[in-house]
C-alpha atoms as a PDB file:
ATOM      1  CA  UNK A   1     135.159  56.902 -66.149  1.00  0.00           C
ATOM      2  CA  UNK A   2     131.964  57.703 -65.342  1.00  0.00           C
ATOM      3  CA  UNK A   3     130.559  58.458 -69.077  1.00  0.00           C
ATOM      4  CA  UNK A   4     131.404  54.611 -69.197  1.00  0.00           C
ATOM      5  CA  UNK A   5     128.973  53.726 -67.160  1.00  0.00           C
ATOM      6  CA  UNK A   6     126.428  55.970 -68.346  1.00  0.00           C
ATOM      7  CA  UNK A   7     127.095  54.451 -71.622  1.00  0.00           C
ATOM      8  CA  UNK A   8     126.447  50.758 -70.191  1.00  0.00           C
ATOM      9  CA  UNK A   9     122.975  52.124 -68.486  1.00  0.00           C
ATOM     10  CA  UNK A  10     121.804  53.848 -71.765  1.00  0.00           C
ATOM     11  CA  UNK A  11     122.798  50.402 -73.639  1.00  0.00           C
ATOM     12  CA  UNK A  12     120.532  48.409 -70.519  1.00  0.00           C
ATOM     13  CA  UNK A  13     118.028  50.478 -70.871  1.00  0.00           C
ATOM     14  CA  UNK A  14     117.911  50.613 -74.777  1.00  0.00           C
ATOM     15  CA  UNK A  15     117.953  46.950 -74.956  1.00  0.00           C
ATOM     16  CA  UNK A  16     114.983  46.755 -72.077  1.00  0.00           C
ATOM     17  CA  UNK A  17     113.290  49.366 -74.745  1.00  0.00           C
ATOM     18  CA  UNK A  18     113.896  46.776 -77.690  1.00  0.00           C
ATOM     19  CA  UNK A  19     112.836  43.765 -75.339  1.00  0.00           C
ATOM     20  CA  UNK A  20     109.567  45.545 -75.072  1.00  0.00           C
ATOM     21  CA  UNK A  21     109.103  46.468 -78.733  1.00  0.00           C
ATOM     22  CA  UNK A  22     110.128  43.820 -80.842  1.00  0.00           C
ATOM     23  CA  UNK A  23     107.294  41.539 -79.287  1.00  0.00           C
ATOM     24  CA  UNK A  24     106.561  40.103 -83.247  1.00  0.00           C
ATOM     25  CA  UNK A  25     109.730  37.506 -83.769  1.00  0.00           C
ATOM     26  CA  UNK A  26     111.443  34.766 -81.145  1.00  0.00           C
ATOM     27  CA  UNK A  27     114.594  35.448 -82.703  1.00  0.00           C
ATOM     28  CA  UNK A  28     114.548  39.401 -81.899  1.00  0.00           C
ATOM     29  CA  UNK A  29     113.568  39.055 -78.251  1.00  0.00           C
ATOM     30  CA  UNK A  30     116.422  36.707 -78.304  1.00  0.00           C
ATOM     31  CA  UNK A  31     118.603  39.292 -79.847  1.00  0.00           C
ATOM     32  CA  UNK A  32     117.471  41.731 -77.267  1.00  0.00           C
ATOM     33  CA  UNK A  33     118.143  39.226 -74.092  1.00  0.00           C
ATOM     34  CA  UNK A  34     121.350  38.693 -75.502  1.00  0.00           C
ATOM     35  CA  UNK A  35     122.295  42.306 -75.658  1.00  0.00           C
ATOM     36  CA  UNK A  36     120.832  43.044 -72.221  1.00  0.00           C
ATOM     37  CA  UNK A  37     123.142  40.511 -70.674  1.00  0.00           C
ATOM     38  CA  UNK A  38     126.106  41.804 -72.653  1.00  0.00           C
ATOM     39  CA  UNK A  39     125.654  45.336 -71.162  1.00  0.00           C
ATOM     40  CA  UNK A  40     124.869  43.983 -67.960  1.00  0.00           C
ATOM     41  CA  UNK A  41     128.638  42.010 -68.393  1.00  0.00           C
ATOM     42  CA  UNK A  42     130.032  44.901 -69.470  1.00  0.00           C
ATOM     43  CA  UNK A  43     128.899  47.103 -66.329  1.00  0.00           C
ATOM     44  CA  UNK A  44     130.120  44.075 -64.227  1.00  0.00           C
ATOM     45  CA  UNK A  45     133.355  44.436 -65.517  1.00  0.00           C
ATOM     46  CA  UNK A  46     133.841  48.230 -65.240  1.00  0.00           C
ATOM     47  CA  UNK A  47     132.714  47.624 -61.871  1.00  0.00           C
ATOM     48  CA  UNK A  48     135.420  44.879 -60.814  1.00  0.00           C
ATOM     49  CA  UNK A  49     137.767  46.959 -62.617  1.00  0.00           C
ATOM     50  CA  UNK A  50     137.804  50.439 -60.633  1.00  0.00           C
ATOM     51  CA  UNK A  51     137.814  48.525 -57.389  1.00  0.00           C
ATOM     52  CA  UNK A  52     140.480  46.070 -57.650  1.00  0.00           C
ATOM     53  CA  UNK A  53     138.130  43.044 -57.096  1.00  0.00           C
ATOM     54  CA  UNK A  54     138.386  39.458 -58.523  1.00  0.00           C
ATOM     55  CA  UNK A  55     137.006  38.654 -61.839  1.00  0.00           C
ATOM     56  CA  UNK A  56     135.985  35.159 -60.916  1.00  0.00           C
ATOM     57  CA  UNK A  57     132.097  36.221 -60.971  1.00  0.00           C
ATOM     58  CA  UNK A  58     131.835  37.777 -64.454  1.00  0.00           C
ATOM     59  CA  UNK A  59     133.357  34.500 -65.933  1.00  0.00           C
ATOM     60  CA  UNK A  60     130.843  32.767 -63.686  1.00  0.00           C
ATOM     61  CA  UNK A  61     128.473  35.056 -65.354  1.00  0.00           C
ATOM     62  CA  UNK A  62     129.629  34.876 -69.158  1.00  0.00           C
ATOM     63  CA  UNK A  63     129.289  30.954 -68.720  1.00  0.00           C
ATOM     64  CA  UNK A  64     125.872  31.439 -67.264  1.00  0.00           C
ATOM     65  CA  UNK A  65     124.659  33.710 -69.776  1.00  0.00           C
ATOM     66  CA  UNK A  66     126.040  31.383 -72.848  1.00  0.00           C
ATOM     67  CA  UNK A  67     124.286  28.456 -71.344  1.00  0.00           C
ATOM     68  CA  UNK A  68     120.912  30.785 -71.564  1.00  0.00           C
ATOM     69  CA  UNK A  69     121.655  31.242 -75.143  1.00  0.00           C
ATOM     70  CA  UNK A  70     122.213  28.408 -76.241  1.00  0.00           C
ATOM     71  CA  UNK A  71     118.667  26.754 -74.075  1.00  0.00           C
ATOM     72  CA  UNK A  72     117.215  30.033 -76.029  1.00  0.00           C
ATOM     73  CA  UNK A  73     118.568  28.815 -79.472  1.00  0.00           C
ATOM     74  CA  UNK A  74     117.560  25.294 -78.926  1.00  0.00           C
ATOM     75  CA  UNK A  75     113.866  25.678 -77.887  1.00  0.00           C
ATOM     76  CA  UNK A  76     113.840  28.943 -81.199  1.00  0.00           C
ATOM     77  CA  UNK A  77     115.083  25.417 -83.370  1.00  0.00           C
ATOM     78  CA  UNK A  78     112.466  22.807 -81.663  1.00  0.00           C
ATOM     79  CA  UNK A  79     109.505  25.685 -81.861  1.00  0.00           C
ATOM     80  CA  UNK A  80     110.296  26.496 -85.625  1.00  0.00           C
ATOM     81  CA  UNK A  81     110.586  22.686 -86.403  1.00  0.00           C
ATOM     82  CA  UNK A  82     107.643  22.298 -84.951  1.00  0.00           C
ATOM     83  CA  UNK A  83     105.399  25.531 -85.703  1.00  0.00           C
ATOM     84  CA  UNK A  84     107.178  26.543 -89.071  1.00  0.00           C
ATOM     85  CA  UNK A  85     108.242  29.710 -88.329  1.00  0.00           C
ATOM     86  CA  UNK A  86     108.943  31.908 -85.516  1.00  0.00           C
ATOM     87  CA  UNK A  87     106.237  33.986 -84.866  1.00  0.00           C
ATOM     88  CA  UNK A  88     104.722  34.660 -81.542  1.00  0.00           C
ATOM     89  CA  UNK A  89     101.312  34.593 -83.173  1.00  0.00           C
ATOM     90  CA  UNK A  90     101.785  30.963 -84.702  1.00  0.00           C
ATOM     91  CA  UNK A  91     102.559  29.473 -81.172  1.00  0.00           C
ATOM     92  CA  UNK A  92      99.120  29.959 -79.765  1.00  0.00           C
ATOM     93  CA  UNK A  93     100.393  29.708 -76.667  1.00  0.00           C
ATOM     94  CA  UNK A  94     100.135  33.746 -74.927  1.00  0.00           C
ATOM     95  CA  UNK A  95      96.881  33.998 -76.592  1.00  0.00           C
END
């Protein structure tokens, strides 16, 4: 049980390491969040699992995290509609 959980951290940390890297398109870092949270869902679960607790907080935390995606999706549709495209260096607004 416990290469599980190594698993999950690699997958965190891998999509932390993607996060940082893939600076160039909304949609990626997006991508990226998304895959952070899933990990971070999936740990929670394991978790609540091997000690017999309730599973009330990872659906709190799936609905939370699907709200954050779709905010995410909506301002990558108003930005594009807006800018053209989704490029960070279109936006003018970090630099």
């Amino acid at each position: 049980m416990k290469m599980h959980f190594f698993i999950m951290i690699y997958m965190f940390i891998m999509g932390l390491f993607s996060f940082s890297l893939k600076r160039k398109h909304l949609l990626m870092m997006l991508l990226s969040l998304e895959f952070i949270v899933l990990s971070l869902f999936m740990i929670m679960f394991f978790y609540f699992t091997n000690l017999n607790y309730e599973y009330y907080f990872s659906m709190i935390f799936l609905s939370i995290s699907v709200c954050e995606s779709v905010l995410g999706l909506s301002l990558l549709v108003s930005m594009i509609r807006t800018h053209g495209s989704d490029y960070f260096n279109t936006f003018n607004l970090l630099w």
